[in-house]
C-alpha atoms as a PDB file:
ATOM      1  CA  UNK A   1     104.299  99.001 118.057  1.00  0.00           C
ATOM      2  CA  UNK A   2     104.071  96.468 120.732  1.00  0.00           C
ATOM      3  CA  UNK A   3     105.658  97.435 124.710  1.00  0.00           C
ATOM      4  CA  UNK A   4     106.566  94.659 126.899  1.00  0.00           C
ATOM      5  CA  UNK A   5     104.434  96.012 130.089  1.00  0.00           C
ATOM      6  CA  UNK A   6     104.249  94.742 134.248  1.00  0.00           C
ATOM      7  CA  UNK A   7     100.916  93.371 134.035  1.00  0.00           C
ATOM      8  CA  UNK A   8     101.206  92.191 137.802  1.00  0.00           C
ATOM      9  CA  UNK A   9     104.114  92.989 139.798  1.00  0.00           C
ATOM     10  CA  UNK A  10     102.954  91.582 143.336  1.00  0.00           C
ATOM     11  CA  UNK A  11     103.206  88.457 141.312  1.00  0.00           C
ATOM     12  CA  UNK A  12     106.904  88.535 141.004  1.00  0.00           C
ATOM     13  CA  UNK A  13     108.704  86.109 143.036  1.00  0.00           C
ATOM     14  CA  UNK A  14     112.245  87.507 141.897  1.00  0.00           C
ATOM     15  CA  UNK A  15     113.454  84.045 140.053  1.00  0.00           C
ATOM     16  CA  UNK A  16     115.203  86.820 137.211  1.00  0.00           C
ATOM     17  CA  UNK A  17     114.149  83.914 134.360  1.00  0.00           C
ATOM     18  CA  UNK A  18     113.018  87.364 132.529  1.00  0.00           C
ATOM     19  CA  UNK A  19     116.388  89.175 133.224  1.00  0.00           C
ATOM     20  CA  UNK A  20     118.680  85.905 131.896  1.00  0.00           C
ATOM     21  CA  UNK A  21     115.811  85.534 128.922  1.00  0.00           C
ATOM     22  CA  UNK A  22     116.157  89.417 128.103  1.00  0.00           C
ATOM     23  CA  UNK A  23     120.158  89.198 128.078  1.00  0.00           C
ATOM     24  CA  UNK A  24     120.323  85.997 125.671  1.00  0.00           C
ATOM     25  CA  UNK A  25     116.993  88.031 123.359  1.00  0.00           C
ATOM     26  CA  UNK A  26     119.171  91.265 123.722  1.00  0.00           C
ATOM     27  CA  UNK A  27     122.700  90.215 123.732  1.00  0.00           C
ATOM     28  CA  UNK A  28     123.202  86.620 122.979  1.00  0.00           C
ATOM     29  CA  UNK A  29     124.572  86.020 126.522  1.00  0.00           C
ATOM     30  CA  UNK A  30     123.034  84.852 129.759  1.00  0.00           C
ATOM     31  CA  UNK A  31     124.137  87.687 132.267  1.00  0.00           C
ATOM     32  CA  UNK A  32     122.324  89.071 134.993  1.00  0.00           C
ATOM     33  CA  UNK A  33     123.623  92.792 133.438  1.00  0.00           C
ATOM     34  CA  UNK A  34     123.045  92.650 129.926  1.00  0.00           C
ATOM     35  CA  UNK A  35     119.546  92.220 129.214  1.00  0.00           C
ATOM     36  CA  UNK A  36     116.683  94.885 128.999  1.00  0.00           C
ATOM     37  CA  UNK A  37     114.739  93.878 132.248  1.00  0.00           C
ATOM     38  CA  UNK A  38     116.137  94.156 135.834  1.00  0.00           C
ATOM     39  CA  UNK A  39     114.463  93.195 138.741  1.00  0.00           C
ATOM     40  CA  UNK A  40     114.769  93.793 142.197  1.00  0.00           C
ATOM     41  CA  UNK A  41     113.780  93.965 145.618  1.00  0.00           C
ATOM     42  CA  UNK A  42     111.790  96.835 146.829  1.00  0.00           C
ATOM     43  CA  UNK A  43     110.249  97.646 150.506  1.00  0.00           C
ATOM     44  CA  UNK A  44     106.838  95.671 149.534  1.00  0.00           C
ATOM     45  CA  UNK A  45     108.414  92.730 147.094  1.00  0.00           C
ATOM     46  CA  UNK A  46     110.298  92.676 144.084  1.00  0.00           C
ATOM     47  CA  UNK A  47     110.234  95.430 141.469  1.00  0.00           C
ATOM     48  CA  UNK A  48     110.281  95.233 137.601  1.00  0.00           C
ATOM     49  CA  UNK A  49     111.805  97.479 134.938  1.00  0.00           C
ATOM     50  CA  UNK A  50     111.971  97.311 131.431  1.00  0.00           C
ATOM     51  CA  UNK A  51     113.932  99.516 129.189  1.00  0.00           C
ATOM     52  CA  UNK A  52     111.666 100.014 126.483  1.00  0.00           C
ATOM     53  CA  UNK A  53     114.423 100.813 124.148  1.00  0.00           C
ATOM     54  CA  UNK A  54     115.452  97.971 123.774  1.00  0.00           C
ATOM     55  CA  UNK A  55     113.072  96.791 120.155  1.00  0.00           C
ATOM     56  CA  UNK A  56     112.848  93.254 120.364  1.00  0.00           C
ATOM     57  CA  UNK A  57     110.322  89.997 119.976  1.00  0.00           C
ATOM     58  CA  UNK A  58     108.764  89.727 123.624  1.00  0.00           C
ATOM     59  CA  UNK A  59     106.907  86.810 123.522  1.00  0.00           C
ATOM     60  CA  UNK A  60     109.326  84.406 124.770  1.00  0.00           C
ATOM     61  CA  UNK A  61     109.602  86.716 128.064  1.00  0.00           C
ATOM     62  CA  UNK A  62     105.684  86.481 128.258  1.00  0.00           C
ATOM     63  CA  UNK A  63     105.878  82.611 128.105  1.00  0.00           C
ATOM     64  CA  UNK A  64     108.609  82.113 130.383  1.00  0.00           C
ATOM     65  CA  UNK A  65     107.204  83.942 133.821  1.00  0.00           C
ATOM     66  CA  UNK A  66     105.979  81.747 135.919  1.00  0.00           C
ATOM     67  CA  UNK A  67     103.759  84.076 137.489  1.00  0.00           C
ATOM     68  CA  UNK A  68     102.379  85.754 134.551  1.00  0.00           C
ATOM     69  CA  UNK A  69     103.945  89.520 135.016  1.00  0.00           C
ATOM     70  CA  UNK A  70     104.307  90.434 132.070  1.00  0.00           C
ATOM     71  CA  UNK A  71     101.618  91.528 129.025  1.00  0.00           C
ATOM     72  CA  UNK A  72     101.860  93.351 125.589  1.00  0.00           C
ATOM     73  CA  UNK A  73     100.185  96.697 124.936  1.00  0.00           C
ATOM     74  CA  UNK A  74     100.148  99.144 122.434  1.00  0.00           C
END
């Protein structure tokens, strides 16, 4: 099975377009809160987490960053 993965976190300018795409993939809304990514600031820049129980189609994620974060790995 596919994981959604960080591929490049010092990329990540914090614009959350993967936290509002995970909450309308996940939950059919657009919420900062309900999707299956969160991101946030950390000491050196923003940090990503993904809650890999979440079973869902993670291309459109992929696609969306505008920095290219994000990768798919076995």
């Amino acid at each position: 099975m596919l994981k959604l993965k960080v591929k490049n976190q010092r990329a990540c300018i914090g614009c959350k377009l993967c936290v509002l795409a995970s909450s309308r993939i996940a939950k059919n809304t657009i919420s900062l809160n309900d999707g299956f990514i969160s991101v946030y600031q950390g000491k050196e820049g923003f940090i990503i987490e993904i809650d890999q129980a979440q079973k869902t189609a993670y291309e459109e994620i992929i696609r969306l960053c505008p920095r290219n974060c994000f990768k798919l790995e076995e």
